[in-house]
N, C-alpha and C. Protein backbone atom coordinates (compact mmCIF):
# COMPACT_ATOMS: atom_id res chain seq x y z
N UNK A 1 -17.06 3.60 11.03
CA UNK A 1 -15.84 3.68 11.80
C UNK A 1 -16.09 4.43 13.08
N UNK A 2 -15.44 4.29 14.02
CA UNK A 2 -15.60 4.72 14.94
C UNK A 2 -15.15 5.95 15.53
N UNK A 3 -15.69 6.82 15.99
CA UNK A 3 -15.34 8.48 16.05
C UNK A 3 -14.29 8.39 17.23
N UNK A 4 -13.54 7.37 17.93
CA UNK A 4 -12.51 7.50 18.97
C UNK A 4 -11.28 6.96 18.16
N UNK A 5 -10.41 6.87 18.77
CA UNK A 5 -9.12 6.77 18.47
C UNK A 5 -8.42 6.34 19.31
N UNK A 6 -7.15 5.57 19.37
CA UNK A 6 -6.34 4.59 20.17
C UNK A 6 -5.57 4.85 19.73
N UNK A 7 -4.35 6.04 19.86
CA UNK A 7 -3.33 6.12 19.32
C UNK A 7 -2.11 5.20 19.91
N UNK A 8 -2.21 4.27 20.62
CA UNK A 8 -1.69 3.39 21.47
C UNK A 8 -1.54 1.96 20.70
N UNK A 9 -2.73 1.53 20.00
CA UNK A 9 -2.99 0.61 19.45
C UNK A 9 -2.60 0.85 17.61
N UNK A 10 -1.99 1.92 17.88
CA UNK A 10 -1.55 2.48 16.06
C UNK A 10 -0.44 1.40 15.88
N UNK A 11 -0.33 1.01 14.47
CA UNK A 11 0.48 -0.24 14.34
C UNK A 11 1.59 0.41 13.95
N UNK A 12 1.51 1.95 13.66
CA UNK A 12 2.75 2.79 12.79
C UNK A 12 4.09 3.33 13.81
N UNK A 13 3.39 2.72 15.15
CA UNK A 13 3.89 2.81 16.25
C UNK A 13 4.71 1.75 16.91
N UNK A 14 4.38 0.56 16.66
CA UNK A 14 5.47 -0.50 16.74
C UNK A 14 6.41 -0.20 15.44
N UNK A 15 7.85 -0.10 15.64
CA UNK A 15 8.85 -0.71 14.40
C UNK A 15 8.71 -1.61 13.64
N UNK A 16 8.67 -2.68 15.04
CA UNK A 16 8.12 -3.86 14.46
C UNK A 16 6.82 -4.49 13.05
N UNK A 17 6.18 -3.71 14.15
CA UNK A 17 4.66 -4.08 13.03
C UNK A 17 4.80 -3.51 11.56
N UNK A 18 5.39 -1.88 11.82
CA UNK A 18 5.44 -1.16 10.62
C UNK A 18 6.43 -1.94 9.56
N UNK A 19 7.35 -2.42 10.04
CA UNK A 19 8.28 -3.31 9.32
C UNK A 19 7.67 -4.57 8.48
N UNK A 20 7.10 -5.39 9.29
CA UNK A 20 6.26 -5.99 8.60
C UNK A 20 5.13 -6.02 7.99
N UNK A 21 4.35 -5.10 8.45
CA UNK A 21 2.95 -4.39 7.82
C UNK A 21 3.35 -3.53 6.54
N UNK A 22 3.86 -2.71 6.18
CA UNK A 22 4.27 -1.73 5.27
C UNK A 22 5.92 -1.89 4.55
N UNK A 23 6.73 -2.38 5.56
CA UNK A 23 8.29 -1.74 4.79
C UNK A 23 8.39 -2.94 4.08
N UNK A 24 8.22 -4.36 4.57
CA UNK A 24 8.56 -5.76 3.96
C UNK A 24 7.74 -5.66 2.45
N UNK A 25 6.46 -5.61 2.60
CA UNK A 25 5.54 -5.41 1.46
C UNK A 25 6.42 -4.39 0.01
N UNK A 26 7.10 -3.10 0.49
CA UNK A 26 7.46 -2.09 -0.15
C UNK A 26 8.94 -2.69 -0.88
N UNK A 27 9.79 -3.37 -0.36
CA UNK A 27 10.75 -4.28 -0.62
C UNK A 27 10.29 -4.94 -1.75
N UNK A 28 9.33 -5.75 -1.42
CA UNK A 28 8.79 -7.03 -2.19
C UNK A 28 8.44 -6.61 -3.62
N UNK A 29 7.79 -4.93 -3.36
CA UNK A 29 7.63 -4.15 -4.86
C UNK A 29 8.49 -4.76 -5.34
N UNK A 30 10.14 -3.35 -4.99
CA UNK A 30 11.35 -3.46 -5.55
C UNK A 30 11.84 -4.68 -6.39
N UNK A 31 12.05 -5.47 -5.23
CA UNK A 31 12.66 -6.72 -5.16
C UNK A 31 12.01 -7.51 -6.02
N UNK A 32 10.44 -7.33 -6.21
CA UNK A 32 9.74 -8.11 -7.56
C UNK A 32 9.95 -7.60 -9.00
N UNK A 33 10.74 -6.19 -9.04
CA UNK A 33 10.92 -5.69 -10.51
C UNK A 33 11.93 -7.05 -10.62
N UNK A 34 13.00 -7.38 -10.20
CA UNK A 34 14.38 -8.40 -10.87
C UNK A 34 13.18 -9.86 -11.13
N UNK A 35 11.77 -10.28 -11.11
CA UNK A 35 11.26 -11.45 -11.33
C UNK A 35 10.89 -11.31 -13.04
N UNK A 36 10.30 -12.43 -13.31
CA UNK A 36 10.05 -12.69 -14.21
C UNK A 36 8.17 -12.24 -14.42
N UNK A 37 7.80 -11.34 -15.24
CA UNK A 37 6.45 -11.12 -14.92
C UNK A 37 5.59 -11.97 -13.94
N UNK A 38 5.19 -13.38 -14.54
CA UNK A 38 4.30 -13.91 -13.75
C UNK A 38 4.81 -13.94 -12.12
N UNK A 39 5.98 -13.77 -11.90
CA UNK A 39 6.30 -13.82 -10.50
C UNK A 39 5.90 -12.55 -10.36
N UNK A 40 6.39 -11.51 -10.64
CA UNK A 40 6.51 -10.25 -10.57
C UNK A 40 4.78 -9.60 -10.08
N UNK A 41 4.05 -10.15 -11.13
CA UNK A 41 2.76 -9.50 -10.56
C UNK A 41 1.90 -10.99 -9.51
N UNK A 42 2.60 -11.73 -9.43
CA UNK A 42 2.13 -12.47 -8.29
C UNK A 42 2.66 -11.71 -6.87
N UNK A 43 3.53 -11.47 -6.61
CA UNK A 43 4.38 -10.64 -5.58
C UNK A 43 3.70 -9.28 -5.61
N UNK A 44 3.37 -8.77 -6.60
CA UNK A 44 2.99 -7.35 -6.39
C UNK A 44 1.45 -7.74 -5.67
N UNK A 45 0.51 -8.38 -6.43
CA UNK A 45 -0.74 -8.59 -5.82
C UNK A 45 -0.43 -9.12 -4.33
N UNK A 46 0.35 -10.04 -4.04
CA UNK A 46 0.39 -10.87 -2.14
C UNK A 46 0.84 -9.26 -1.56
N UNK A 47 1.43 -8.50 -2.13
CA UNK A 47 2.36 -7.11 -1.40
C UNK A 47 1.38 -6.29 -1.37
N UNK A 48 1.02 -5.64 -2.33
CA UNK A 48 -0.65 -4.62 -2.24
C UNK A 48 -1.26 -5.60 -1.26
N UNK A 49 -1.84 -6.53 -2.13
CA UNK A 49 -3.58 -6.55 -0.86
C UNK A 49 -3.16 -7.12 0.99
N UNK A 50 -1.49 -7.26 1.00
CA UNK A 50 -1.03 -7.60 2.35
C UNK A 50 -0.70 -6.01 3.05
N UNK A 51 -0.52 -5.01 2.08
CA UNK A 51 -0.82 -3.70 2.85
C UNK A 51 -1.57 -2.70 2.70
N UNK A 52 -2.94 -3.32 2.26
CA UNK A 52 -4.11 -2.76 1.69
C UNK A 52 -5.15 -3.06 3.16
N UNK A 53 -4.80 -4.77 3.77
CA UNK A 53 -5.67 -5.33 4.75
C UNK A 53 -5.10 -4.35 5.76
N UNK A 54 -4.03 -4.48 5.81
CA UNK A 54 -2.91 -4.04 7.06
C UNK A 54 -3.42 -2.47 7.33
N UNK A 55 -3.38 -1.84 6.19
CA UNK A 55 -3.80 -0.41 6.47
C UNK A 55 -5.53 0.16 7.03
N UNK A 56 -6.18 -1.13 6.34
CA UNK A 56 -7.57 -1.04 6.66
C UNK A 56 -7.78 -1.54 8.17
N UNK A 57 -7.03 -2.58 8.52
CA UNK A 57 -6.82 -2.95 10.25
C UNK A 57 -6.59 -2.20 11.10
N UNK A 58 -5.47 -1.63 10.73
CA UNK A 58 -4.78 -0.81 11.23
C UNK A 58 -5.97 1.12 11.67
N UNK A 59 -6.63 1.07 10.63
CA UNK A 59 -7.52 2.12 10.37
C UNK A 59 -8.87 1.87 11.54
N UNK A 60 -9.21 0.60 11.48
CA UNK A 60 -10.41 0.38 12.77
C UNK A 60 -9.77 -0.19 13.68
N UNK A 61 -8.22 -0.66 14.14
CA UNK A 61 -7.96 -0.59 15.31
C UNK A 61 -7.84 0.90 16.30
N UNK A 62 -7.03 1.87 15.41
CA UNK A 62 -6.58 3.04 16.07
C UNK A 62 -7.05 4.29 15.41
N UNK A 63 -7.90 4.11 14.14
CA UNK A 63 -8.46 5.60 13.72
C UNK A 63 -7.69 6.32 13.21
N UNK A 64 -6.38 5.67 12.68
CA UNK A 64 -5.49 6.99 11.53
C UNK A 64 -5.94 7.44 10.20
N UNK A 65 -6.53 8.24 10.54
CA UNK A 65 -7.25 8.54 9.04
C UNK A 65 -6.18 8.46 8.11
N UNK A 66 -5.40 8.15 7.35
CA UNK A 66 -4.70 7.86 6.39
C UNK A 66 -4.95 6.11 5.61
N UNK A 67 -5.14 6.16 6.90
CA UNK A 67 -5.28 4.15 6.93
C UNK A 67 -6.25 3.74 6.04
N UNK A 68 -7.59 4.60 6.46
CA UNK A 68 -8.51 5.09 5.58
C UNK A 68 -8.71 4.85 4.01
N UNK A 69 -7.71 5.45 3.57
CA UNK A 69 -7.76 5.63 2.43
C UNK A 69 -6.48 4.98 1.50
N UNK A 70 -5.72 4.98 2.25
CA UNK A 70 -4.69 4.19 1.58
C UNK A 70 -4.00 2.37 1.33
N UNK A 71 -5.59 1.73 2.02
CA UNK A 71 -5.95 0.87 2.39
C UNK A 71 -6.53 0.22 1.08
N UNK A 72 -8.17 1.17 1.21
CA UNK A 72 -8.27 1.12 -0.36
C UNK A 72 -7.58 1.14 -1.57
N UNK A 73 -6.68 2.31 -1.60
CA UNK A 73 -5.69 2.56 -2.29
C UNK A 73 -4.87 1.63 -2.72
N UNK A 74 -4.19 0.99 -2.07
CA UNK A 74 -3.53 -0.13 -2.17
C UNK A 74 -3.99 -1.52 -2.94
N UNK A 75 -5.26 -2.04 -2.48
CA UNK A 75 -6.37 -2.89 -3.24
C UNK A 75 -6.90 -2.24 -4.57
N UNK A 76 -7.01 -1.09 -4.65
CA UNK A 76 -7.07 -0.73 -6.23
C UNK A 76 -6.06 -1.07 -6.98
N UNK A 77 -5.15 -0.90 -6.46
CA UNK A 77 -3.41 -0.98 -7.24
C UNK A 77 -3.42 -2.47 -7.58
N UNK A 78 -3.93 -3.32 -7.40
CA UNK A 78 -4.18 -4.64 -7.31
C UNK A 78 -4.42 -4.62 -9.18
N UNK A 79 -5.67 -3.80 -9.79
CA UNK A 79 -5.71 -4.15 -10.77
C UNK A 79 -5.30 -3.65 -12.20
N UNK A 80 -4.58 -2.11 -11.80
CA UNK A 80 -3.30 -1.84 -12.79
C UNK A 80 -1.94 -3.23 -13.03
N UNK A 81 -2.05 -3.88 -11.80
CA UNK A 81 -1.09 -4.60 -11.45
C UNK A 81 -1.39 -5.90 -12.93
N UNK A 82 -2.75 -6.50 -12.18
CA UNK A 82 -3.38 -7.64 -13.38
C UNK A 82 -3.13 -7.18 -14.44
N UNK A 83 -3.95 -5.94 -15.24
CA UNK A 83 -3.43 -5.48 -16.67
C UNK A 83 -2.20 -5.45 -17.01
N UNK A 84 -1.02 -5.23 -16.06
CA UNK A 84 0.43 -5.24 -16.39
C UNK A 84 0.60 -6.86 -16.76
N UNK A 85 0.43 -8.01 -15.50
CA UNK A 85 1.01 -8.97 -15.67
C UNK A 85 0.28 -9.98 -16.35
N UNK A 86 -1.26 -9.26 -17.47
CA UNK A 86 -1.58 -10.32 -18.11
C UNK A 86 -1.69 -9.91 -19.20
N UNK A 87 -0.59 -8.87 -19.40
CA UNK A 87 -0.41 -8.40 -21.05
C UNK A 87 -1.56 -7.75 -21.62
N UNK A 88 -2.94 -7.41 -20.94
CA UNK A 88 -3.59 -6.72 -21.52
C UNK A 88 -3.38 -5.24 -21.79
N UNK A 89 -2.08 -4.50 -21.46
CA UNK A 89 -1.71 -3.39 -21.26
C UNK A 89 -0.64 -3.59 -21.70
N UNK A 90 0.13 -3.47 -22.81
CA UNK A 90 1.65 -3.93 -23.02
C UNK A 90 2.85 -2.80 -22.32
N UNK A 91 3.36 -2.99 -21.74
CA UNK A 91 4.56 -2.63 -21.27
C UNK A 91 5.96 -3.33 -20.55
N UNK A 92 6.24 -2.85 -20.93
CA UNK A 92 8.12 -3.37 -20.89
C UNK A 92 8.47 -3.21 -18.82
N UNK A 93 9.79 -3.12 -18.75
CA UNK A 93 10.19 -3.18 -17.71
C UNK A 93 9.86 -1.71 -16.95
N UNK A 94 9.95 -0.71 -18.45
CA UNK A 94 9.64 0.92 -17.93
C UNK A 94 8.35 0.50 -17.44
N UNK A 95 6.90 0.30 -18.03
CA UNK A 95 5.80 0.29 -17.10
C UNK A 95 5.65 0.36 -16.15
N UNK A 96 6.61 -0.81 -15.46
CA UNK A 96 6.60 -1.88 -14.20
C UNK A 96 7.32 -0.42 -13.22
N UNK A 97 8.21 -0.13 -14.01
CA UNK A 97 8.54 1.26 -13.20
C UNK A 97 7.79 2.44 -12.69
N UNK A 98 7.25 2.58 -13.81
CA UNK A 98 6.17 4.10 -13.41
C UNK A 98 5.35 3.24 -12.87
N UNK A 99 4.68 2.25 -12.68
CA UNK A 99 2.93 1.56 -12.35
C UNK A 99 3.55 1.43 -10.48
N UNK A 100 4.68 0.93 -10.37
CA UNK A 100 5.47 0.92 -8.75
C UNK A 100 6.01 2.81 -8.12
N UNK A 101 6.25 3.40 -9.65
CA UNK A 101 6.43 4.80 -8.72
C UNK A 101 5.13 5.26 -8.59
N UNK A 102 4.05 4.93 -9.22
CA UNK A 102 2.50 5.56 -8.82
C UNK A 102 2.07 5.12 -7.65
N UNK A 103 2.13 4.00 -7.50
CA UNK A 103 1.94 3.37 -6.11
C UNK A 103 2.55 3.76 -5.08
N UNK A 104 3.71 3.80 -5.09
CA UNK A 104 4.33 4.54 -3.78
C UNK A 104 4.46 6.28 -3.89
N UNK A 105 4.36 6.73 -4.48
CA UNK A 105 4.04 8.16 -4.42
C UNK A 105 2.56 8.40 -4.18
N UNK A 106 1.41 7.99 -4.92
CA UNK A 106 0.34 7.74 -4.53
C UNK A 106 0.28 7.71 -3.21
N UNK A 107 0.76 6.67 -2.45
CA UNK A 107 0.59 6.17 -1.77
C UNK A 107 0.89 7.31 -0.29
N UNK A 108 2.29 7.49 -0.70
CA UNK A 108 2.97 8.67 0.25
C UNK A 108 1.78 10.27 -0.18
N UNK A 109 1.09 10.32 -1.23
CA UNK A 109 0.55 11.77 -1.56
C UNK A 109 -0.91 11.49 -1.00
N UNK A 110 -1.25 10.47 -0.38
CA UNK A 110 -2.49 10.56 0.67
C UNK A 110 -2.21 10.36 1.59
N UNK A 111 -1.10 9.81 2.25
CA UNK A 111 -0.59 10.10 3.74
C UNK A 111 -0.22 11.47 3.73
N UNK A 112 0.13 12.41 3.13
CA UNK A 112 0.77 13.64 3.21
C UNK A 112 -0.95 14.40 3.15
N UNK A 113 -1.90 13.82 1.95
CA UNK A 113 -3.12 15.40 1.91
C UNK A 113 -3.89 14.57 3.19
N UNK A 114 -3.72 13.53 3.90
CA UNK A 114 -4.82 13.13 4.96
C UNK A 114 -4.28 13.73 6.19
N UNK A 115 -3.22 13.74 6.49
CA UNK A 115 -1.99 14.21 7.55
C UNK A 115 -2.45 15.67 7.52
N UNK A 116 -2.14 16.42 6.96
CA UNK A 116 -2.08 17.83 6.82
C UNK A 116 -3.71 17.87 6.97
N UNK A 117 -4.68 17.70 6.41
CA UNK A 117 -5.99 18.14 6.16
C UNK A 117 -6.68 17.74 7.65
N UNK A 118 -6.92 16.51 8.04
CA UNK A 118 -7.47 15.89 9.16
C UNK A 118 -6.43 15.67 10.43
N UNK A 119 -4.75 15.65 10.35
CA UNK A 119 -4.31 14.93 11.34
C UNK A 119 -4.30 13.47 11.37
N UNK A 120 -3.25 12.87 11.94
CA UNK A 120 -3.42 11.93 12.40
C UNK A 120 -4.39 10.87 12.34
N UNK A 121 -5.27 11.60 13.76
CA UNK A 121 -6.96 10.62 13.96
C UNK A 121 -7.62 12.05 14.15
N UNK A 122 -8.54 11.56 13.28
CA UNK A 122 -9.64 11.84 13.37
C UNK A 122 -11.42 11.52 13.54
């Protein structure tokens, strides 16, 4: 990665982008608990790895170290997701609950220790 930074080119910086890069995806969680599993973890996988790329783009366009890691983050979540929606993990609707509050708290608890520790860009 590259040791400069473009805080100009940060996508967290358009409304726009962030809206569709991150908030639409975060919806789609929600909004995928009311599906029927196989929808449910079809939507969760297009929603993770659509703000898993986004955060990793986003990370070598402008250098937010958060992007970094929560990029990855996101693409891991990909395969708690599979074990949920192919029954190799049995859980009910509660699962689907805690496995979506790990993800977004997760998610928010490495934007918060990357923020505080490094800043922004680093």
């Amino acid at each position: 990665m590259s040791s400069t930074t473009n805080a100009s080119a940060d996508w967290v910086g358009s409304t726009r982008t962030k809206l569709l890069a991150w908030w639409l995806p975060h919806a789609a969680l929600v909004a995928g608990l009311l599906a029927v599993v196989p929808a449910r973890t079809a939507i969760w996988i297009v929603a993770l790895a659509w703000m898993g790329v986004a955060c990793i783009l986003n990370a070598r366009r402008c250098g937010r170290t958060h992007c970094r890691f929560t990029g990855p983050y996101y693409l891991v979540m990909i395969v708690p997701v599979f074990a949920l929606g192919l029954c190799v993990v049995p859980a009910g609707l509660s699962g689907w609950l805690v496995l979506g509050a790990f993800i977004i708290l997760g998610s928010k608890a490495l934007w918060w220790a990357t923020e505080r520790a490094w800043g922004k860009f680093s």
